[in-house]
C-alpha atoms as a PDB file:
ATOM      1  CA  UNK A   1      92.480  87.133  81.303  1.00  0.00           C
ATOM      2  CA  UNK A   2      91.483  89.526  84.499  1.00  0.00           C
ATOM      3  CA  UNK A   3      89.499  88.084  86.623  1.00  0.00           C
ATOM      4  CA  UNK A   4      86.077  89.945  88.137  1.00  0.00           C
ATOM      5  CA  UNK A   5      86.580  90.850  91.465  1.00  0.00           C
ATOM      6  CA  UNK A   6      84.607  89.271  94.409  1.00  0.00           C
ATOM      7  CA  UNK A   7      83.480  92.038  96.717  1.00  0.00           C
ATOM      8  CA  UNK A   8      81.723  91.824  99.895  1.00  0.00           C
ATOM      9  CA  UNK A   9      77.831  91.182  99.570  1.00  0.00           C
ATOM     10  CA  UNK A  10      77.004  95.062 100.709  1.00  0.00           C
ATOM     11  CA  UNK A  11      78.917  95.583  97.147  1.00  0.00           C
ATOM     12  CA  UNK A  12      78.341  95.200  93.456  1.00  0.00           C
ATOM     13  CA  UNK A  13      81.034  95.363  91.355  1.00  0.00           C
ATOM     14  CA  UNK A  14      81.103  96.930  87.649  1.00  0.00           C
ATOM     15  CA  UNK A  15      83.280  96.648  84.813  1.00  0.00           C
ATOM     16  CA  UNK A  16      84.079  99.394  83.046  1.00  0.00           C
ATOM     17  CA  UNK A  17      87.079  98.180  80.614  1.00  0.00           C
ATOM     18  CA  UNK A  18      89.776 100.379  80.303  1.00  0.00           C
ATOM     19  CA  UNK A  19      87.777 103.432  80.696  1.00  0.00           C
ATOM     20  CA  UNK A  20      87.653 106.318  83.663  1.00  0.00           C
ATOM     21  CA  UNK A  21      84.868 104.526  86.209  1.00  0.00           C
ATOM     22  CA  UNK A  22      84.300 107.902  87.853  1.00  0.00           C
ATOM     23  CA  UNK A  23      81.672 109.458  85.169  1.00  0.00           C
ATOM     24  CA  UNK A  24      80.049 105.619  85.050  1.00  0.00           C
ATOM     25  CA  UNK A  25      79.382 105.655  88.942  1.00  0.00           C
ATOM     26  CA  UNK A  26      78.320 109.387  88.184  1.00  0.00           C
ATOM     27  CA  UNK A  27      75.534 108.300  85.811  1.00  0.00           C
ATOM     28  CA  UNK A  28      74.387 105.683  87.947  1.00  0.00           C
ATOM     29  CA  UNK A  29      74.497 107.878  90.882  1.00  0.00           C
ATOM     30  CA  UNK A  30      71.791 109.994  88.785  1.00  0.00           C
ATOM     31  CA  UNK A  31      69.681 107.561  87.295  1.00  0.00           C
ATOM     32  CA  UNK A  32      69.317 106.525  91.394  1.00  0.00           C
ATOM     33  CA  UNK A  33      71.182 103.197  91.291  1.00  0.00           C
ATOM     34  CA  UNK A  34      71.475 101.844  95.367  1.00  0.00           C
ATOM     35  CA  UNK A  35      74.548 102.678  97.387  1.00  0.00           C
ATOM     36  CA  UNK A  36      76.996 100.137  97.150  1.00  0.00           C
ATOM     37  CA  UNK A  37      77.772 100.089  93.550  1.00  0.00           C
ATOM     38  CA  UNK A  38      81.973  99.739  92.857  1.00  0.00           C
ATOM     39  CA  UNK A  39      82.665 100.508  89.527  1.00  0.00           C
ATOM     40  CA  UNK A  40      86.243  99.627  88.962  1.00  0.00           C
ATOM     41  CA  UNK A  41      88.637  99.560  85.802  1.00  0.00           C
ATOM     42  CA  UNK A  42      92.330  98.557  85.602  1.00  0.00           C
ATOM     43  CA  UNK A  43      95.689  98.749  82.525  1.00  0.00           C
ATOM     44  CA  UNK A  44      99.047  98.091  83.414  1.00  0.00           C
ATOM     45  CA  UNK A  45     100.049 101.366  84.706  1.00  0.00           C
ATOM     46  CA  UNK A  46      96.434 102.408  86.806  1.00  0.00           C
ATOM     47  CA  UNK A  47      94.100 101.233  89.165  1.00  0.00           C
ATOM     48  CA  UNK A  48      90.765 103.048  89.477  1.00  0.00           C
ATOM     49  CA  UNK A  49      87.704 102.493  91.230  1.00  0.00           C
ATOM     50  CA  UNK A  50      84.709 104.978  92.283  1.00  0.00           C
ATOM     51  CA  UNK A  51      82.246 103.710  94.459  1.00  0.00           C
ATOM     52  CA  UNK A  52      78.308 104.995  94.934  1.00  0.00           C
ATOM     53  CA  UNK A  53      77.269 106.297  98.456  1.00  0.00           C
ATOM     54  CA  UNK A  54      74.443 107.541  99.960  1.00  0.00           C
ATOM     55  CA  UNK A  55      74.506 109.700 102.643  1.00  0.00           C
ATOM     56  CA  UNK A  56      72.249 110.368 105.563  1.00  0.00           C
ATOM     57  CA  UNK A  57      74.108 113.728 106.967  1.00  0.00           C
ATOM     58  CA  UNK A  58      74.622 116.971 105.843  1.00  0.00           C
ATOM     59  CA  UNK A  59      77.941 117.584 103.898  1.00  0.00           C
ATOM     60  CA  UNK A  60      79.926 118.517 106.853  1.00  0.00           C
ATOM     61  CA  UNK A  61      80.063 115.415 108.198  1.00  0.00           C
ATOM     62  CA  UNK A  62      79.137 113.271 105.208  1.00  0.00           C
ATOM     63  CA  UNK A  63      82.818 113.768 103.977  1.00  0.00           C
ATOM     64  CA  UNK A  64      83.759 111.365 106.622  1.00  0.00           C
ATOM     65  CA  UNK A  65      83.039 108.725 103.951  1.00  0.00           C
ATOM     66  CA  UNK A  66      85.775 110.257 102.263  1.00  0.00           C
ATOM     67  CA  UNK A  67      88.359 109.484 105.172  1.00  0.00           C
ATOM     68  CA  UNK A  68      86.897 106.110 105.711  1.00  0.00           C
ATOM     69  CA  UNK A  69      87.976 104.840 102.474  1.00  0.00           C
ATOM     70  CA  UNK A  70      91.107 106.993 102.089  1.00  0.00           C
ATOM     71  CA  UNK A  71      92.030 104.861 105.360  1.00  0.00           C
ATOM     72  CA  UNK A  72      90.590 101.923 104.043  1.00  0.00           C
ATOM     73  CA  UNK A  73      93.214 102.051 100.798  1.00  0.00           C
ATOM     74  CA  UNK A  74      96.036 102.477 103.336  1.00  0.00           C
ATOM     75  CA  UNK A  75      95.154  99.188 105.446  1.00  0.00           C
ATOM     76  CA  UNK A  76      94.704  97.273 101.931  1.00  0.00           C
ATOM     77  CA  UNK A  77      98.118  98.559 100.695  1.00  0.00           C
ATOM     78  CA  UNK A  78      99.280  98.120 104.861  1.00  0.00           C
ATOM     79  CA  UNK A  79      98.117  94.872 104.797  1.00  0.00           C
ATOM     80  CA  UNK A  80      99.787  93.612 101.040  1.00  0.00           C
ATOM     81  CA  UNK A  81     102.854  95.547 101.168  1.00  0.00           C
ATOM     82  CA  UNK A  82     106.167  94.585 102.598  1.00  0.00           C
ATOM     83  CA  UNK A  83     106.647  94.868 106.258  1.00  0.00           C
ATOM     84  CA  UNK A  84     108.856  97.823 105.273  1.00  0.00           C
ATOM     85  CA  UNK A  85     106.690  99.809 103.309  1.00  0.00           C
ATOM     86  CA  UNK A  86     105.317 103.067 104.611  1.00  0.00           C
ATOM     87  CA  UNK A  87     101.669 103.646 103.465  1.00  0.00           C
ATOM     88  CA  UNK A  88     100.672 107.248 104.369  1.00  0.00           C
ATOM     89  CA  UNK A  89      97.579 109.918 103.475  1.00  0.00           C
ATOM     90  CA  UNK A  90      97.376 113.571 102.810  1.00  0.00           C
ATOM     91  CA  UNK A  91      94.720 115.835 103.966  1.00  0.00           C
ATOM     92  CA  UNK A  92      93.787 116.015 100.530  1.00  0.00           C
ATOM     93  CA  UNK A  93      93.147 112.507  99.899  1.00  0.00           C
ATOM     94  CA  UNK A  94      96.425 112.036  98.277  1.00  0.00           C
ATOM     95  CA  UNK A  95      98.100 108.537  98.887  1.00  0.00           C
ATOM     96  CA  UNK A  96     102.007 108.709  99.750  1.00  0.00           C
ATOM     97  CA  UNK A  97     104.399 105.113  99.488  1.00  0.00           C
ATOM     98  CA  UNK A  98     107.510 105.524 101.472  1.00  0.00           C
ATOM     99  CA  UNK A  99     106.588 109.176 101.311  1.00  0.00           C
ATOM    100  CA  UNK A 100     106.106 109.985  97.482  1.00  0.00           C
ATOM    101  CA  UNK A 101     103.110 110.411  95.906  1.00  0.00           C
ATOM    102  CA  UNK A 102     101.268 106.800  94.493  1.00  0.00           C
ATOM    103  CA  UNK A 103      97.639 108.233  94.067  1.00  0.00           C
ATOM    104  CA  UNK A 104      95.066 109.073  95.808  1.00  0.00           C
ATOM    105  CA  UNK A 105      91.131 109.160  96.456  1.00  0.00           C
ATOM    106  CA  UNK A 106      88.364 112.606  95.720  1.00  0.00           C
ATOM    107  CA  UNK A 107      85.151 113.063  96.431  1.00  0.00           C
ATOM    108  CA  UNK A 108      81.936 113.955  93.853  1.00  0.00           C
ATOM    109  CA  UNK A 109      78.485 114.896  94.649  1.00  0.00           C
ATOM    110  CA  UNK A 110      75.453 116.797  93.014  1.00  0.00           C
ATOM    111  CA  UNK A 111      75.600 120.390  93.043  1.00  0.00           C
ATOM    112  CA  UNK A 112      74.512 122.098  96.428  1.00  0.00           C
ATOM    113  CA  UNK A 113      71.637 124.080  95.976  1.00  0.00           C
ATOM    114  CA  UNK A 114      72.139 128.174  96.778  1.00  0.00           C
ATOM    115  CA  UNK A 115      72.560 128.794 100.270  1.00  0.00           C
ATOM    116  CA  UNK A 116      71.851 125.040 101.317  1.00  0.00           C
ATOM    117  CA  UNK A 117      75.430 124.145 102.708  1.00  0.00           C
ATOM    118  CA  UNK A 118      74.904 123.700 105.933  1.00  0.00           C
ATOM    119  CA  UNK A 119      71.886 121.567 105.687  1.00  0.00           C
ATOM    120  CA  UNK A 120      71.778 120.130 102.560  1.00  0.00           C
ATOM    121  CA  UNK A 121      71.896 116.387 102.083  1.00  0.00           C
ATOM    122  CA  UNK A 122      73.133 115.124  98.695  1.00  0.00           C
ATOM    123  CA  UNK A 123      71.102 112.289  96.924  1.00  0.00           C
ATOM    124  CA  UNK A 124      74.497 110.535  96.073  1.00  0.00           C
ATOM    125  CA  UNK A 125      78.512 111.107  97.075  1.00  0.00           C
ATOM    126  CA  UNK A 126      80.769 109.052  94.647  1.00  0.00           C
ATOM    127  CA  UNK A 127      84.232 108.533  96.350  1.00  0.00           C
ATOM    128  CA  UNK A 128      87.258 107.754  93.581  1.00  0.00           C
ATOM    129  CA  UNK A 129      90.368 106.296  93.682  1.00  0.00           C
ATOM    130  CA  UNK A 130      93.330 106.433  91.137  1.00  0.00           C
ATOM    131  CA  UNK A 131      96.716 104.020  91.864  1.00  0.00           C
ATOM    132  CA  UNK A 132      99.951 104.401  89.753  1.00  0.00           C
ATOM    133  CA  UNK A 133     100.688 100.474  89.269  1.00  0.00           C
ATOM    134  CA  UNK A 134     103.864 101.235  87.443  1.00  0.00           C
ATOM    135  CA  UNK A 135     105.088 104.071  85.734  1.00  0.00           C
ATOM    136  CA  UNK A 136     104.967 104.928  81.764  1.00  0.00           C
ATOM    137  CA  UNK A 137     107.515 103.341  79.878  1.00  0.00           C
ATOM    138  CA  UNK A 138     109.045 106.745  78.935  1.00  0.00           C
ATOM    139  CA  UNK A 139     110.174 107.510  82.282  1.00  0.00           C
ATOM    140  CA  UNK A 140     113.483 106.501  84.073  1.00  0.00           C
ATOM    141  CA  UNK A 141     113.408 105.642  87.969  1.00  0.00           C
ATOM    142  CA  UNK A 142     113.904 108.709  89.922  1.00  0.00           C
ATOM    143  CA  UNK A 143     113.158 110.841  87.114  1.00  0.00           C
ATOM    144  CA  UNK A 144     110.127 111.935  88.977  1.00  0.00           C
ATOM    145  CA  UNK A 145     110.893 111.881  92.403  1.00  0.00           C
ATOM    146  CA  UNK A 146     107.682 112.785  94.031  1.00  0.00           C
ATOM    147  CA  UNK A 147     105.395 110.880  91.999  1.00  0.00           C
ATOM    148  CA  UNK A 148     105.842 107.097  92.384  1.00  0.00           C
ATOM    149  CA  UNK A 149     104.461 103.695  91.605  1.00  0.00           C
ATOM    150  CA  UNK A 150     103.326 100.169  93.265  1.00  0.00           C
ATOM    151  CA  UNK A 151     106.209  98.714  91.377  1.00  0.00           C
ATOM    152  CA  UNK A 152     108.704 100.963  92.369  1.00  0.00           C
ATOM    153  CA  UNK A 153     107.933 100.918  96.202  1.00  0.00           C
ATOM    154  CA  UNK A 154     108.758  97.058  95.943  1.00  0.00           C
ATOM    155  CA  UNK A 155     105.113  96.143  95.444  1.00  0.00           C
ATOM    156  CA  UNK A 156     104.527  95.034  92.014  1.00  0.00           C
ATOM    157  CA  UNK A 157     103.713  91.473  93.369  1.00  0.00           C
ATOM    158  CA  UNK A 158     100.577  93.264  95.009  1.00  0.00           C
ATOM    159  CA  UNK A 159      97.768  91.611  92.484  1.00  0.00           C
ATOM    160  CA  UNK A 160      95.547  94.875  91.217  1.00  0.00           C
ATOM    161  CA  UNK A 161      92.412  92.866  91.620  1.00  0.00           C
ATOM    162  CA  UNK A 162      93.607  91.299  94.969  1.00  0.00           C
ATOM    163  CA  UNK A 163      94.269  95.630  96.208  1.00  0.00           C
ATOM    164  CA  UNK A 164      90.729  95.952  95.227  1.00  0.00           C
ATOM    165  CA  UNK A 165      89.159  93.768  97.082  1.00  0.00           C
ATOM    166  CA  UNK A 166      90.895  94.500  99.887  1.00  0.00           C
ATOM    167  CA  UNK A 167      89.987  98.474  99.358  1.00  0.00           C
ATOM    168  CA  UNK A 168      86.314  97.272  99.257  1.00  0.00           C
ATOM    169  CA  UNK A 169      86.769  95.062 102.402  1.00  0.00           C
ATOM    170  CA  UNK A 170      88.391  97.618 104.623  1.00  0.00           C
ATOM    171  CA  UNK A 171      86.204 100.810 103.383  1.00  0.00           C
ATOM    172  CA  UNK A 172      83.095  99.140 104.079  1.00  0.00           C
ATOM    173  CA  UNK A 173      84.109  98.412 107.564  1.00  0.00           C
ATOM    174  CA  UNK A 174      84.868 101.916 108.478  1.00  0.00           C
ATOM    175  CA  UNK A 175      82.057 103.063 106.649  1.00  0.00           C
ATOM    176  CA  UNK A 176      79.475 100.682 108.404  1.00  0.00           C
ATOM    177  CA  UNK A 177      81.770 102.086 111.565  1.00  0.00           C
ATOM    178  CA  UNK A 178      80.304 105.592 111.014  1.00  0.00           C
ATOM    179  CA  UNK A 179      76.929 104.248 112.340  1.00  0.00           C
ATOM    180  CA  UNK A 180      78.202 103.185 115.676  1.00  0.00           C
ATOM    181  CA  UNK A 181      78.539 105.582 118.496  1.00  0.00           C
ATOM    182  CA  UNK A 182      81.836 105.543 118.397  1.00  0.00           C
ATOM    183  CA  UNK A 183      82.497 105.467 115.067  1.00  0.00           C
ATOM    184  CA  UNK A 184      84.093 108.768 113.986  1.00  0.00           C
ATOM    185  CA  UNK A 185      86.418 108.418 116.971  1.00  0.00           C
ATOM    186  CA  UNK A 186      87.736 105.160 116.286  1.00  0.00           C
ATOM    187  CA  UNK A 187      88.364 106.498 112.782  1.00  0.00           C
ATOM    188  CA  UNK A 188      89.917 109.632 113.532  1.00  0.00           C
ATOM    189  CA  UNK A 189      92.099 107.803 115.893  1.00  0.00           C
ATOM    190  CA  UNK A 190      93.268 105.575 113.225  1.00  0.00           C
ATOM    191  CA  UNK A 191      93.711 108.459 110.762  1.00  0.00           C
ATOM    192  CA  UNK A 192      95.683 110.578 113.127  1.00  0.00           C
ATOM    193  CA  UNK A 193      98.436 107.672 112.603  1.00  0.00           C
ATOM    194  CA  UNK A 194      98.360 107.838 109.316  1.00  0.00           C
ATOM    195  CA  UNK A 195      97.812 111.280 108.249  1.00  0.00           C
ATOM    196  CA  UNK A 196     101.262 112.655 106.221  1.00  0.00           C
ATOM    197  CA  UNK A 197     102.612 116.096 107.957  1.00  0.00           C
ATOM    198  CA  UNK A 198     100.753 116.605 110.564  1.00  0.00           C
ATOM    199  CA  UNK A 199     101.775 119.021 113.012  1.00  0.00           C
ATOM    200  CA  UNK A 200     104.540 119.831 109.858  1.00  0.00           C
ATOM    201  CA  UNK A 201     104.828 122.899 108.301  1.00  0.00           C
ATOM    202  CA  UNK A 202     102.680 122.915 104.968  1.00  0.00           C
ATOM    203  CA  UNK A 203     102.287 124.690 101.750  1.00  0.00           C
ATOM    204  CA  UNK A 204      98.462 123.737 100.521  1.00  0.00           C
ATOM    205  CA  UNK A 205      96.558 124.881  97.152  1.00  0.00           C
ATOM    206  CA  UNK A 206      93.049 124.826  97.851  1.00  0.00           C
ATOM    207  CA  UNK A 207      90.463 126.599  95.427  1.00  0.00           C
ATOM    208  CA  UNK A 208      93.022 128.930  93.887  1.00  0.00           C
ATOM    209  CA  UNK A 209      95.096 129.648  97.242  1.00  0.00           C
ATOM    210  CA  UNK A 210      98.148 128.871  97.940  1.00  0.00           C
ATOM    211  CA  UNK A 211      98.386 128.204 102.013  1.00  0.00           C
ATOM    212  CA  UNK A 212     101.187 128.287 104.031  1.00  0.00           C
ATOM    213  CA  UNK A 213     101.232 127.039 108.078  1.00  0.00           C
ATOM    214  CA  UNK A 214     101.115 124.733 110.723  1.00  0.00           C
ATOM    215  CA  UNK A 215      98.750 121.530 110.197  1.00  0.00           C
ATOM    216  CA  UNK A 216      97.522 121.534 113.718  1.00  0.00           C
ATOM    217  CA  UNK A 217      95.098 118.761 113.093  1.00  0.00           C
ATOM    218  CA  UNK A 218      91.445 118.500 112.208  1.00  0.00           C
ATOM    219  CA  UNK A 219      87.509 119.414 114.035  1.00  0.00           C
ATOM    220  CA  UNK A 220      85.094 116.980 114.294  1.00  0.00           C
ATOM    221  CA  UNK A 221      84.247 117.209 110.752  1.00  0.00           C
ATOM    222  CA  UNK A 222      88.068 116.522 110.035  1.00  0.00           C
ATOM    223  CA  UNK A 223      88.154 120.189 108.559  1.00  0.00           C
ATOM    224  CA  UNK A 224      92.061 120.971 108.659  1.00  0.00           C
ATOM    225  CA  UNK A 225      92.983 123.679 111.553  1.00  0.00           C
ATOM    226  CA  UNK A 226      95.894 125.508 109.777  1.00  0.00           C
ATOM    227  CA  UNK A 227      98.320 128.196 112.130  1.00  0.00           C
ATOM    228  CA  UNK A 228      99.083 130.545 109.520  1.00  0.00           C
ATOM    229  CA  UNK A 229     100.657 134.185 109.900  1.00  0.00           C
ATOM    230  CA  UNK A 230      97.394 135.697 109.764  1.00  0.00           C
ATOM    231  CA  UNK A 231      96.547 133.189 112.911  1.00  0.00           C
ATOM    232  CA  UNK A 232      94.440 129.903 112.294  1.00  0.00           C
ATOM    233  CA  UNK A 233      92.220 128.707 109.593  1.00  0.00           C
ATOM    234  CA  UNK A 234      89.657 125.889 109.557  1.00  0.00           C
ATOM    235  CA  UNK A 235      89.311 125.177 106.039  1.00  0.00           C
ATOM    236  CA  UNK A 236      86.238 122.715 106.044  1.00  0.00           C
ATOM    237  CA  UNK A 237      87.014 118.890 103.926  1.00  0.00           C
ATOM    238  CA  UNK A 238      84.289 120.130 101.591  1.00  0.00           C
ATOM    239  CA  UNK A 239      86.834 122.629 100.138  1.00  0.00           C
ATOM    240  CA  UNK A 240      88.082 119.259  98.138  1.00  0.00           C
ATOM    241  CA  UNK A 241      84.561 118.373  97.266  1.00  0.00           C
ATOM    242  CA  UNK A 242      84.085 118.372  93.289  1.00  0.00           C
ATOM    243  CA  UNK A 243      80.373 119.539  91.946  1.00  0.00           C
ATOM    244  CA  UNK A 244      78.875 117.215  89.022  1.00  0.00           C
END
């Protein structure tokens, strides 16, 4: 039997079974439900979770929720892993064990109203997240070398449940951190540590591009600042935004 979750009291946790959480939170997102609602699922091979925000900025910098629980997945897995175990992120969101892909975390909102970008606050922002626990049965180790697993990376003892709570724990902290003056800092400086590639050489596919170039770092708005031949590019974090 799984047992339910216990979440911090900021949270309230619900079960959706074996089925995709995201378009639950969605739905409840709509219908106006309050901020702080963690609708979470889990099988033997996936962990996924999408949790209901509500933000009080513009987009620009209301995708900083995004980074504060991307960052708050890596210290749960940082925290539960072995001491050898390198826990990394992507620009994208994507999570990275030991430096192959494990998952990873996107962000959903309302559609933004013509011409309203810049100033537009959305009603709701749901951020997901989708673990590989172990891979499908059909598939040999190392067959897919840049796609991974919990168990493979030496952390199938990590409880699913136990990861989730932790996620919850360590997102809401760097959420709530937001508020504070020095919030974003002390979250970008955290990030920066964590962040796979940077100051690499990158190839990126964002909306139907294929980007090649120097991850430089991020703005203010953690909007990547990419050297490419043509000279630098600031492509905003909303670019990874999905529309409901």
């Amino acid at each position: 039997m799984t047992l339910a979750p216990v979440f911090p009291p900021l949270l309230k946790g619900m079960a959706a079974g074996p089925a995709n959480p995201v378009p639950i939170a969605i739905a409840q997102a709509e219908r106006g439900v309050d901020a702080g609602l963690l609708v979470w699922s889990q099988t033997e091979e996936r962990l996924r979770a999408a949790l209901v925000l509500a933000p009080d900025t513009p987009l620009e910098p209301a995708m900083a929720g995004l980074i504060a629980c991307a960052v708050g997945m890596q210290n749960a897995l940082g925290a539960l892993a072995p001491p050898e175990t390198a826990v990394h992120i992507d620009w994208t969101g994507d999570l990275r064990l030991n430096g192959a892909h494990v998952g990873g975390l996107r962000a959903i909102c309302p559609r933004v109203p013509a011409g309203q970008m810049a100033d537009w606050i959305p009603d709701w922002m749901v951020v997901a997240v989708d673990l590989t626990l172990r891979l499908p049965d059909r598939l040999e180790p190392g067959q897919t070398p840049n796609w991974t697993a919990l168990d493979q990376e030496g952390c199938g003892e990590i409880e699913s449940i136990t990861l989730l709570e932790a996620w919850a724990r360590h997102s809401l902290l760097w959420l709530n951190g937001l508020d504070e003056p020095q919030g974003r800092q002390s979250l970008y400086r955290e990030w920066k540590g964590l962040v796979w590639n940077l100051g690499k050489e990158i190839s990126l596919p964002l909306q139907g591009e294929s980007l090649t170039g120097t991850f430089l770092g991020v703005d203010e708005n953690f909007g990547m600042i990419l050297k490419t031949a043509m000279g630098p590019r600031l492509l905003p974090l909303t670019a990874l935004l999905e529309r409901d």
